[in-house]
C-alpha atoms as a PDB file:
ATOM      1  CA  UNK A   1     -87.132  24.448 -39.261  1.00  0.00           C
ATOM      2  CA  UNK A   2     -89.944  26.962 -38.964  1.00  0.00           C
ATOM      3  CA  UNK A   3     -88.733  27.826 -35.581  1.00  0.00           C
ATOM      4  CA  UNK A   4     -84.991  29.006 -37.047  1.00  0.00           C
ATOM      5  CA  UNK A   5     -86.827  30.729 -39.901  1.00  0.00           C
ATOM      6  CA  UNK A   6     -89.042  32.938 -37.630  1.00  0.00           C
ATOM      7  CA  UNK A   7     -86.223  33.306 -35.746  1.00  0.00           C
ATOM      8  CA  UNK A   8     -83.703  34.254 -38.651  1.00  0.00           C
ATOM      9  CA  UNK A   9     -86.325  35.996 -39.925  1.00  0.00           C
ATOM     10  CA  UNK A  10     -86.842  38.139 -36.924  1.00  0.00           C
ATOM     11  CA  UNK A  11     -82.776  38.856 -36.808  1.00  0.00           C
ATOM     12  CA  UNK A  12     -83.052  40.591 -40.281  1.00  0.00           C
ATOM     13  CA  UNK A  13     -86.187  42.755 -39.756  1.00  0.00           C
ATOM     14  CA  UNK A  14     -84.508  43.828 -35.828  1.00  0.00           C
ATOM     15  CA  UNK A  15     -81.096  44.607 -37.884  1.00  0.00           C
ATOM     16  CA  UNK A  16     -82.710  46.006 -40.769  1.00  0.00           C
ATOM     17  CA  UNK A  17     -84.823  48.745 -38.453  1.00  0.00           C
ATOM     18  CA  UNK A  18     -81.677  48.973 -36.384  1.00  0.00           C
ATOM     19  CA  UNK A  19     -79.846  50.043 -39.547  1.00  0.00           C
ATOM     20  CA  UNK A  20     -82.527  52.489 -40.737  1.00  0.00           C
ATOM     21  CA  UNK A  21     -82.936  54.174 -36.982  1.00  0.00           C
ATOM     22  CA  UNK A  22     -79.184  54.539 -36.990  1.00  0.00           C
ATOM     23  CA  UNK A  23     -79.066  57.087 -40.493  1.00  0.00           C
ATOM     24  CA  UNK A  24     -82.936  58.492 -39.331  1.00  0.00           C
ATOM     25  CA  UNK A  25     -81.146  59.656 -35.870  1.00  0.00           C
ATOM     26  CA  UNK A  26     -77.844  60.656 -37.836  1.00  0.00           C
ATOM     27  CA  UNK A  27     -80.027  63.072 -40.168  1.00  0.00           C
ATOM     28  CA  UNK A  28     -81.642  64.358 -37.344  1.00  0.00           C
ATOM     29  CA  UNK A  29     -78.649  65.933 -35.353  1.00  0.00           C
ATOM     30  CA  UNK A  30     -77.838  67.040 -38.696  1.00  0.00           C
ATOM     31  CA  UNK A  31     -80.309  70.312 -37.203  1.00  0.00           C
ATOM     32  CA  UNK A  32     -81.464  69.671 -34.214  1.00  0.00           C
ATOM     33  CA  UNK A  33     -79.147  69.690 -31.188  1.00  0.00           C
ATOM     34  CA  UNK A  34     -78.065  67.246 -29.090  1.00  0.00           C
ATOM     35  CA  UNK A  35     -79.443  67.480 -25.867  1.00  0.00           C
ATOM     36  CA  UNK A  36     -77.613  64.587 -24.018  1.00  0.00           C
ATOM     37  CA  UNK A  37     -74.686  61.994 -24.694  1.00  0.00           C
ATOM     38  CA  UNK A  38     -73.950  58.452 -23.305  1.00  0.00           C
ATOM     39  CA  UNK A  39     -71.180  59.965 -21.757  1.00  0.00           C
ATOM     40  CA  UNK A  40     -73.075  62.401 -19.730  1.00  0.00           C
ATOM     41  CA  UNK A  41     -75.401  59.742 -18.364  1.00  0.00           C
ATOM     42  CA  UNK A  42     -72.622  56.965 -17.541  1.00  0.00           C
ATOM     43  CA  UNK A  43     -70.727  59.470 -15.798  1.00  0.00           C
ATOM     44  CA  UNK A  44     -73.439  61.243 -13.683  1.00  0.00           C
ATOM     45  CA  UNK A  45     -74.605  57.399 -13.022  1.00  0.00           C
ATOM     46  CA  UNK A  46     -71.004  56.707 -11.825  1.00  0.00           C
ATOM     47  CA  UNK A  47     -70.831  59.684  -9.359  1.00  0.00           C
ATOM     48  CA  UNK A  48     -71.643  58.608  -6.238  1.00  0.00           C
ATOM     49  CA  UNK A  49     -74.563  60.660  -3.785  1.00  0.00           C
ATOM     50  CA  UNK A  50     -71.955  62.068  -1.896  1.00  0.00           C
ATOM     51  CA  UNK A  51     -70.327  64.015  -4.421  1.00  0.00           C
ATOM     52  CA  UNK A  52     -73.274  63.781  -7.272  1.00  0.00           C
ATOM     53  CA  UNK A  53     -73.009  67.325  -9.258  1.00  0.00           C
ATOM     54  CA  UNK A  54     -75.079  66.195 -11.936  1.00  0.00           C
ATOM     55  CA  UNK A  55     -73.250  68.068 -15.239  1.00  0.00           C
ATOM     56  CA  UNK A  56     -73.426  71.610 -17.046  1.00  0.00           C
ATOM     57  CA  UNK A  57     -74.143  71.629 -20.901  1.00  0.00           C
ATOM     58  CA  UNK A  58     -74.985  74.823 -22.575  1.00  0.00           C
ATOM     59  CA  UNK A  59     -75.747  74.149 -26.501  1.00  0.00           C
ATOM     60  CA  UNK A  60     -74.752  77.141 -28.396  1.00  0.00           C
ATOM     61  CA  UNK A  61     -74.452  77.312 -32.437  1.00  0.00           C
ATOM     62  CA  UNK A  62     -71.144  77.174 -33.597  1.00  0.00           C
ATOM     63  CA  UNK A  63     -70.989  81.200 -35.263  1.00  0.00           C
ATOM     64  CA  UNK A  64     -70.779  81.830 -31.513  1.00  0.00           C
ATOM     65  CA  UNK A  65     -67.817  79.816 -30.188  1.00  0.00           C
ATOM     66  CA  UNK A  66     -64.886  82.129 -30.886  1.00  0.00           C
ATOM     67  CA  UNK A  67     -62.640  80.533 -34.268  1.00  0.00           C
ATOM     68  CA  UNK A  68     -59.862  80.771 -31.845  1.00  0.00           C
ATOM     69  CA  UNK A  69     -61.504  77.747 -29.973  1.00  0.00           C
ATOM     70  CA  UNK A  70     -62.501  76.282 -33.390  1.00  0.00           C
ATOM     71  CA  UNK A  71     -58.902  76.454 -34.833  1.00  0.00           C
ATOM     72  CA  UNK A  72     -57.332  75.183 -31.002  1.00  0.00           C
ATOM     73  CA  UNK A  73     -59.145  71.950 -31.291  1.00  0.00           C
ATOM     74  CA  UNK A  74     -58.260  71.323 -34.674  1.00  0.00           C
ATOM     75  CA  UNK A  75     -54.384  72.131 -34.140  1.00  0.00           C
ATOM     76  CA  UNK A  76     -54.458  70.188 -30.707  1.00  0.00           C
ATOM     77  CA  UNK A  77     -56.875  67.463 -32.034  1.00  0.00           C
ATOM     78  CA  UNK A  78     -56.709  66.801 -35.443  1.00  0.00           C
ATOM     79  CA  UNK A  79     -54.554  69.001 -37.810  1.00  0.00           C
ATOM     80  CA  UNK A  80     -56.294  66.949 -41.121  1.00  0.00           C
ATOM     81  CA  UNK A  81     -59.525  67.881 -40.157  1.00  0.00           C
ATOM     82  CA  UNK A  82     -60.878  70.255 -42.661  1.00  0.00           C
ATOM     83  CA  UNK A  83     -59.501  67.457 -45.735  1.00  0.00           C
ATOM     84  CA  UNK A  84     -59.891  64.026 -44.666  1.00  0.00           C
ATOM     85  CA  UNK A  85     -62.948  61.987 -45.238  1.00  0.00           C
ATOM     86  CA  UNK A  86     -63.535  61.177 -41.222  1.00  0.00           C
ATOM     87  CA  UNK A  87     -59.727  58.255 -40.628  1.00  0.00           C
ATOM     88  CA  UNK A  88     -56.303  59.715 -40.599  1.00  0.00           C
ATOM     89  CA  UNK A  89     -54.805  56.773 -42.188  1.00  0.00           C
ATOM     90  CA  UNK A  90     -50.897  57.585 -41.239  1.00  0.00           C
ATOM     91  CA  UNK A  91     -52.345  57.796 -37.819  1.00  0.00           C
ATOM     92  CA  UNK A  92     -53.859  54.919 -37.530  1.00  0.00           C
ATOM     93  CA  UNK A  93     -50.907  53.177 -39.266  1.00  0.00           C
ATOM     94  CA  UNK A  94     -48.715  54.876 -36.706  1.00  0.00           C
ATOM     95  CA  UNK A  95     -50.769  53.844 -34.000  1.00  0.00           C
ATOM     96  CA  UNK A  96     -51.301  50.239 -34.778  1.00  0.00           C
ATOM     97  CA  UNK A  97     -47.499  50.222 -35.035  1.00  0.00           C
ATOM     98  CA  UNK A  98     -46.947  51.428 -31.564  1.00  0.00           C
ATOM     99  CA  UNK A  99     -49.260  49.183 -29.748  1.00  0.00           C
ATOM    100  CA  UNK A 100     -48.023  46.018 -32.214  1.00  0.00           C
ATOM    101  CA  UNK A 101     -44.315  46.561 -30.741  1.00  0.00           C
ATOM    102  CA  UNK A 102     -46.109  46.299 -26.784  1.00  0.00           C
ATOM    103  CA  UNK A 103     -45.482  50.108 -26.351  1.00  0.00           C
ATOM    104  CA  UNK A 104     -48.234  52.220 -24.399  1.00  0.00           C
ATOM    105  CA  UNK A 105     -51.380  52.446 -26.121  1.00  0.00           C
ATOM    106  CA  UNK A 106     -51.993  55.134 -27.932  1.00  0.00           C
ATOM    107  CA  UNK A 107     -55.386  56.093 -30.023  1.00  0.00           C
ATOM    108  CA  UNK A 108     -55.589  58.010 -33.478  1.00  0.00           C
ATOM    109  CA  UNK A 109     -59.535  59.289 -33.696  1.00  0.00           C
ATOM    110  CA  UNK A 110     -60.194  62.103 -35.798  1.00  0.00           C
ATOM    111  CA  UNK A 111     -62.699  64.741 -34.384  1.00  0.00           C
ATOM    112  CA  UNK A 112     -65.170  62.928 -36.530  1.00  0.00           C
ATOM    113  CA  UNK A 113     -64.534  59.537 -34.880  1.00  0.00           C
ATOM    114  CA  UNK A 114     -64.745  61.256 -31.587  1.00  0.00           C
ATOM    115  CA  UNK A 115     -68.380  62.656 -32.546  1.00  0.00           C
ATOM    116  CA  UNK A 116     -69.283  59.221 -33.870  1.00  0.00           C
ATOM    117  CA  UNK A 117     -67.988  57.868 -30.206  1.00  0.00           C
ATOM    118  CA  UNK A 118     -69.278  60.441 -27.816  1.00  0.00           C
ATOM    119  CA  UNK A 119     -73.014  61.357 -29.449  1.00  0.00           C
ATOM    120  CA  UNK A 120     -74.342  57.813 -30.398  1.00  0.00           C
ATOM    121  CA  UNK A 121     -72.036  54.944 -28.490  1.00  0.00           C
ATOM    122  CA  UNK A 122     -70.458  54.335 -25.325  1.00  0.00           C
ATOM    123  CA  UNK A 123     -66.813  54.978 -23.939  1.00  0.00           C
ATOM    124  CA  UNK A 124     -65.826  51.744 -23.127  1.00  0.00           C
ATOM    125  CA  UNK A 125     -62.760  50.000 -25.380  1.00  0.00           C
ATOM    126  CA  UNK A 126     -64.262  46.781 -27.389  1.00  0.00           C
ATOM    127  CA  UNK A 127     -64.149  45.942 -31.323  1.00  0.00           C
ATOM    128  CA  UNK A 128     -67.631  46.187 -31.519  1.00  0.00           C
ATOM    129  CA  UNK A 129     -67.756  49.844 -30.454  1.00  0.00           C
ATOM    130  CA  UNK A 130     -64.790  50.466 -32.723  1.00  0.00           C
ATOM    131  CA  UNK A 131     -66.502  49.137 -35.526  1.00  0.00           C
ATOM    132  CA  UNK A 132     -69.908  50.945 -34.951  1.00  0.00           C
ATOM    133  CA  UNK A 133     -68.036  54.294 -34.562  1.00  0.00           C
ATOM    134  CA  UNK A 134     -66.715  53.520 -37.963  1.00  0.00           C
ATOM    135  CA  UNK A 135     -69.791  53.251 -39.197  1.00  0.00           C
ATOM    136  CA  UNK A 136     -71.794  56.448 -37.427  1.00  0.00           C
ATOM    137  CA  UNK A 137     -67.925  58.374 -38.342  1.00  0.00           C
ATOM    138  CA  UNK A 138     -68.920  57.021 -42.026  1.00  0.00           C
ATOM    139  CA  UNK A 139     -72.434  58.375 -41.725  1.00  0.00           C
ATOM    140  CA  UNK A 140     -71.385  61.634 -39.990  1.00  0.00           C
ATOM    141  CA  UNK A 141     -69.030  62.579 -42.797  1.00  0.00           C
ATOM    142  CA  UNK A 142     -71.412  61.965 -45.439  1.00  0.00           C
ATOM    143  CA  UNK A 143     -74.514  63.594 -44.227  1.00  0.00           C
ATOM    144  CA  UNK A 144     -73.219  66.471 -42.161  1.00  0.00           C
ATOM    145  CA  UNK A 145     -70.894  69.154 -43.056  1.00  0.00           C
ATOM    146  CA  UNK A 146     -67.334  69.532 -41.280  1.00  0.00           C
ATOM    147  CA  UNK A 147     -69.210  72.810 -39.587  1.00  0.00           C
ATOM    148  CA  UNK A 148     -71.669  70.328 -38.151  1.00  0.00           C
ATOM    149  CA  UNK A 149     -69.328  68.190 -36.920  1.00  0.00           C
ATOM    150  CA  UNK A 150     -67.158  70.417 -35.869  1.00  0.00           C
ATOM    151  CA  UNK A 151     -70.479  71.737 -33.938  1.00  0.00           C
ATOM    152  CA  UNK A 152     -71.674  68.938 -32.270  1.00  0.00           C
ATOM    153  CA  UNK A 153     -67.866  68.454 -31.407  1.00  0.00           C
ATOM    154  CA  UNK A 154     -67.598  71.752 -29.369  1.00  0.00           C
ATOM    155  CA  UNK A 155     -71.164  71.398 -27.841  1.00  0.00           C
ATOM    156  CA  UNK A 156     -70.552  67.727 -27.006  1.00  0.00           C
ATOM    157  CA  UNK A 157     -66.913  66.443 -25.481  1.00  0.00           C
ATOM    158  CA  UNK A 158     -66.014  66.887 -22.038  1.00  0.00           C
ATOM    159  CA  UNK A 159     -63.734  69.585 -21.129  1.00  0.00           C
ATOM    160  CA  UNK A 160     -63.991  69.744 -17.280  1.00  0.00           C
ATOM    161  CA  UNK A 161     -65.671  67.742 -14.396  1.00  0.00           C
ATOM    162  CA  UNK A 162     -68.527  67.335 -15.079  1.00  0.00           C
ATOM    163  CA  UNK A 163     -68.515  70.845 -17.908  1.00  0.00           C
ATOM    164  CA  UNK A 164     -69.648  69.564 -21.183  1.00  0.00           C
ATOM    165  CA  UNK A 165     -69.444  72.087 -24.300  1.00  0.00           C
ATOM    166  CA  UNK A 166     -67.039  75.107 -25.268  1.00  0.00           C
ATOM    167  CA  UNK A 167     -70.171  77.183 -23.490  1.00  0.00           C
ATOM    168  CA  UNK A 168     -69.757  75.631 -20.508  1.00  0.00           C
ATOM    169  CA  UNK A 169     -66.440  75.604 -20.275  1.00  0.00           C
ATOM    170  CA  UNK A 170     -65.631  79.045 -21.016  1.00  0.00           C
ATOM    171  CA  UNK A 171     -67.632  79.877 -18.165  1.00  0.00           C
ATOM    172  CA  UNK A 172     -66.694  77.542 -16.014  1.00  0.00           C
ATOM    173  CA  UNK A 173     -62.461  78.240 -16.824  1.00  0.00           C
ATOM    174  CA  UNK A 174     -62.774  82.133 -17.955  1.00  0.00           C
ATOM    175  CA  UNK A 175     -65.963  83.639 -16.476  1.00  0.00           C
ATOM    176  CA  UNK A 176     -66.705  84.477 -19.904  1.00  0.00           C
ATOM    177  CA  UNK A 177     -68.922  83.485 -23.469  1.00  0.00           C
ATOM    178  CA  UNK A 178     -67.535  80.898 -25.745  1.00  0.00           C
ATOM    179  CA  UNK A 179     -67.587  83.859 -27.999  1.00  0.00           C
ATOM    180  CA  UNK A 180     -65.114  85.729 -26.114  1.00  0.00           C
ATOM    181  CA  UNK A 181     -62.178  83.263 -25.863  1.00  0.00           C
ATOM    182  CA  UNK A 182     -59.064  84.746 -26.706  1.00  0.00           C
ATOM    183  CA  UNK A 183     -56.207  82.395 -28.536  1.00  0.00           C
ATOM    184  CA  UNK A 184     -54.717  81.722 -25.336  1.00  0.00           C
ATOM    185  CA  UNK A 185     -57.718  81.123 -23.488  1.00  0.00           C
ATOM    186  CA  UNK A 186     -58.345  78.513 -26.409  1.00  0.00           C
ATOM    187  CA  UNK A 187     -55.326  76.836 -26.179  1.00  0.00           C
ATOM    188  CA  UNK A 188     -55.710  76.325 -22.741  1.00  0.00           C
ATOM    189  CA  UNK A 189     -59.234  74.596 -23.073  1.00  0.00           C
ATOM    190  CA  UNK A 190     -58.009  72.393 -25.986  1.00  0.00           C
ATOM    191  CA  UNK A 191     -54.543  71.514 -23.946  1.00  0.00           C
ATOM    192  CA  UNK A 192     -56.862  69.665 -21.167  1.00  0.00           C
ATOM    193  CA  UNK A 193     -58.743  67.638 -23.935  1.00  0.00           C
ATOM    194  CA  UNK A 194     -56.849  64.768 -23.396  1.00  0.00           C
ATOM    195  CA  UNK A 195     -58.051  63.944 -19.683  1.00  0.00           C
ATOM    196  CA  UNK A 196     -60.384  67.077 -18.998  1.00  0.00           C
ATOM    197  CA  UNK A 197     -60.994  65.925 -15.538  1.00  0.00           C
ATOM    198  CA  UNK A 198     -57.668  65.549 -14.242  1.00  0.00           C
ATOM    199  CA  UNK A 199     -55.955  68.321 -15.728  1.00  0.00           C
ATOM    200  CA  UNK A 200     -57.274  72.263 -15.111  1.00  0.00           C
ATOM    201  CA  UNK A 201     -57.065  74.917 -18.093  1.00  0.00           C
ATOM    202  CA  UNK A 202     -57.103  77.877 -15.180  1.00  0.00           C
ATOM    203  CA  UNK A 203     -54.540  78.101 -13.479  1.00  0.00           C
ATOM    204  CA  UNK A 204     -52.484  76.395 -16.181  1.00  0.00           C
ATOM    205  CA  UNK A 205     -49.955  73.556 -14.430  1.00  0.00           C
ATOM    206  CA  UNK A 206     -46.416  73.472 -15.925  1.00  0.00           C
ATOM    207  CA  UNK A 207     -47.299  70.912 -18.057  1.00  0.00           C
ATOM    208  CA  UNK A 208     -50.829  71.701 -19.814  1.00  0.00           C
ATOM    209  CA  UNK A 209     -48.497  75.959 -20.527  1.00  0.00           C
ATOM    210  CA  UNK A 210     -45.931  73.849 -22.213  1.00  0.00           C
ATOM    211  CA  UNK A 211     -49.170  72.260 -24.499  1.00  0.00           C
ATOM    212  CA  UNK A 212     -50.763  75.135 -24.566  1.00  0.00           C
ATOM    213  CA  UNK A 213     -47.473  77.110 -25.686  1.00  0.00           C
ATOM    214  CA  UNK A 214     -47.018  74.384 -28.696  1.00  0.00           C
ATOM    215  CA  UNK A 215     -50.855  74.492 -29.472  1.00  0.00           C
ATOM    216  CA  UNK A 216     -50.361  78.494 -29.940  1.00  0.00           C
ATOM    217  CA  UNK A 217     -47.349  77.560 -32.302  1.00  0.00           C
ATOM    218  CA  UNK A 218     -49.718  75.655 -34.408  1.00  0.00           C
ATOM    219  CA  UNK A 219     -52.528  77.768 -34.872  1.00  0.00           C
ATOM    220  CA  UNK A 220     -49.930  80.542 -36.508  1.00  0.00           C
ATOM    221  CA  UNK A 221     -48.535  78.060 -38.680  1.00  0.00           C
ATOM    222  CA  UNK A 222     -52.002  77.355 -39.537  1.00  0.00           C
ATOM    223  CA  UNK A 223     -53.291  79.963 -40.271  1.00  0.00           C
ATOM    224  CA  UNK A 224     -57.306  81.217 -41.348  1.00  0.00           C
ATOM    225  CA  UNK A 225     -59.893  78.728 -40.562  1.00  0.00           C
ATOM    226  CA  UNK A 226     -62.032  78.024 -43.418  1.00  0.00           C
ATOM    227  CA  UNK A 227     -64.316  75.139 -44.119  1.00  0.00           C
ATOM    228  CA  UNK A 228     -64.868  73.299 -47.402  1.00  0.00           C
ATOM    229  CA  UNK A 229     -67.847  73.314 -48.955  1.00  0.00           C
ATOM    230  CA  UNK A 230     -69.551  70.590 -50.686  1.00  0.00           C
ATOM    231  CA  UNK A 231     -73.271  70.757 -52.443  1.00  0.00           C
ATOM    232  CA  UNK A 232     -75.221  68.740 -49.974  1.00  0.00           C
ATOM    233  CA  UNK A 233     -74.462  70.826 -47.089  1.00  0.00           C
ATOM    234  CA  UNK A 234     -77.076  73.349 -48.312  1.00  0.00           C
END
C-alpha cells in the first residue's frame, strides 16, 4: 500500500510541475523569442550526412514582416483568425464529416493550433498530441495577443526546405526583407504553406499561380488588417 501511495503520490507532484512548466514556458514566449522548434530539430535529425543543410531561421518582430504577408496567411490559412477564440468549430465539424464518410483526410487547425503544434509539441498524428495542442492552443489564446501569435506564427512554420520564418523566406524566394514583400510576393509564400518543401513560391508552378491568384482575391475582399485588442495584452 505504501508502495502505490509513493508511487501515486509521485504521479501528481510529476503532473502537477508538468502542468505549471507548461503555462511558465507559455508566458515566456509571450516576449522572448523562440529560438528553436521540435520541428526544426526532428527534421535536421532526419536529414541524412549526405545532404545535411542544417536550417535558416531569422527571428524578426512582427512590425517588420510586410501586412501583405500578415493578411496572405490569414486569407490562405485561416480567414476567422482575428475573431475566434483559437477552434474554427464549422471546420472542424466539416472536417470530422469528411474523414467519418472514408474520404481523404483533411485537417482544420487554426493558426493558433498550428503555433500550439509547431512551438511546444511534435508533428507526428496521435490523440495525445491533439489533445495537448488543445491545451497549449487554449493557453496561447489566453495569455498572448493575436499579434503574438500571429508573430511566433510568421517567425516559426516552415515555408521552404529547410527556411523557417517569413525572414528567411523572403530571402531565400525574393532576395529581399520580410518587410519588402509585395501582395504578390505574399501570396506566393502563403500558397506553398501547405507542403513548403515540395512546392516552390519562385518560379510559381501552374498550380501554386492558380492559389496564389485566389489568395490575391481574398485579401481584397478582406480588406485592412487590424487586430483586436483586449486589456491583458498591455
Amino acid at each position: 500500500m505504501k508502495f502505490i501511495k509513493r508511487f501515486f503520490r509521485f504521479v501528481f507532484k510529476t503532473l502537477f510541475w508538468v502542468f505549471i512548466f507548461s503555462i511558465l514556458i507559455v508566458v515566456v514566449f509571450k516576449w522572448v523569442p523562440v529560438p528553436i522548434t521540435p520541428l526544426m530539430v526532428i527534421k535536421n535529425i532526419e536529414q541524412t550526412d549526405a545532404n545535411k543543410k542544417g536550417w535558416q531561421h531569422d527571428w524578426v518582430p512582427l512590425e517588420t514582416i510586410s501586412p501583405n504577408l500578415q493578411l496572405a496567411v490569414i486569407c490562405s490559412e485561416d480567414q476567422l483568425f482575428l475573431t475566434h477564440n483559437g477552434f474554427d468549430i464549422k471546420a472542424i465539424e466539416k472536417a470530422y464529416e469528411n474523414n467519418k464518410k472514408g474520404q481523404r483526410i483533411k485537417g482544420a487547425s487554426t493558426i493558433s493550433q498550428q503555433v500550439a503544434k509547431n512551438v511546444f509539441l511534435w508533428p507526428e498524428r496521435s490523440w495525445l498530441r491533439k489533445g495537448l495542442e488543445t491545451y497549449f492552443t487554449f493557453l496561447i489564446e489566453l495569455i498572448w495577443s493575436k499579434e503574438r501569435i500571429m508573430e511566433v506564427y510568421l517567425n516559426s512554420i516552415e515555408m521552404g526546405p529547410g527556411i523557417y520564418g517569413a525572414e528567411a523566406a523572403s530571402q531565400y524566394w525574393f532576395k529581399k526583407t520580410a518587410s519588402r514583400l509585395s501582395k504578390d510576393e505574399a501570396a506566393a509564400i502563403a500558397a506553398i504553406l501547405p507542403n513548403p518543401t515540395r512546392y516552390q513560391a519562385n518560379p510559381a508552378t501552374p498550380y501554386i499561380s492558380s492559389r496564389k491568384g485566389w489568395i490575391t482575391k481574398q485579401m481584397r475582399y478582406f480588406g485592412s488588417l487590424h487586430y483586436p485588442k483586449r486589456e491583458n495584452d498591455e
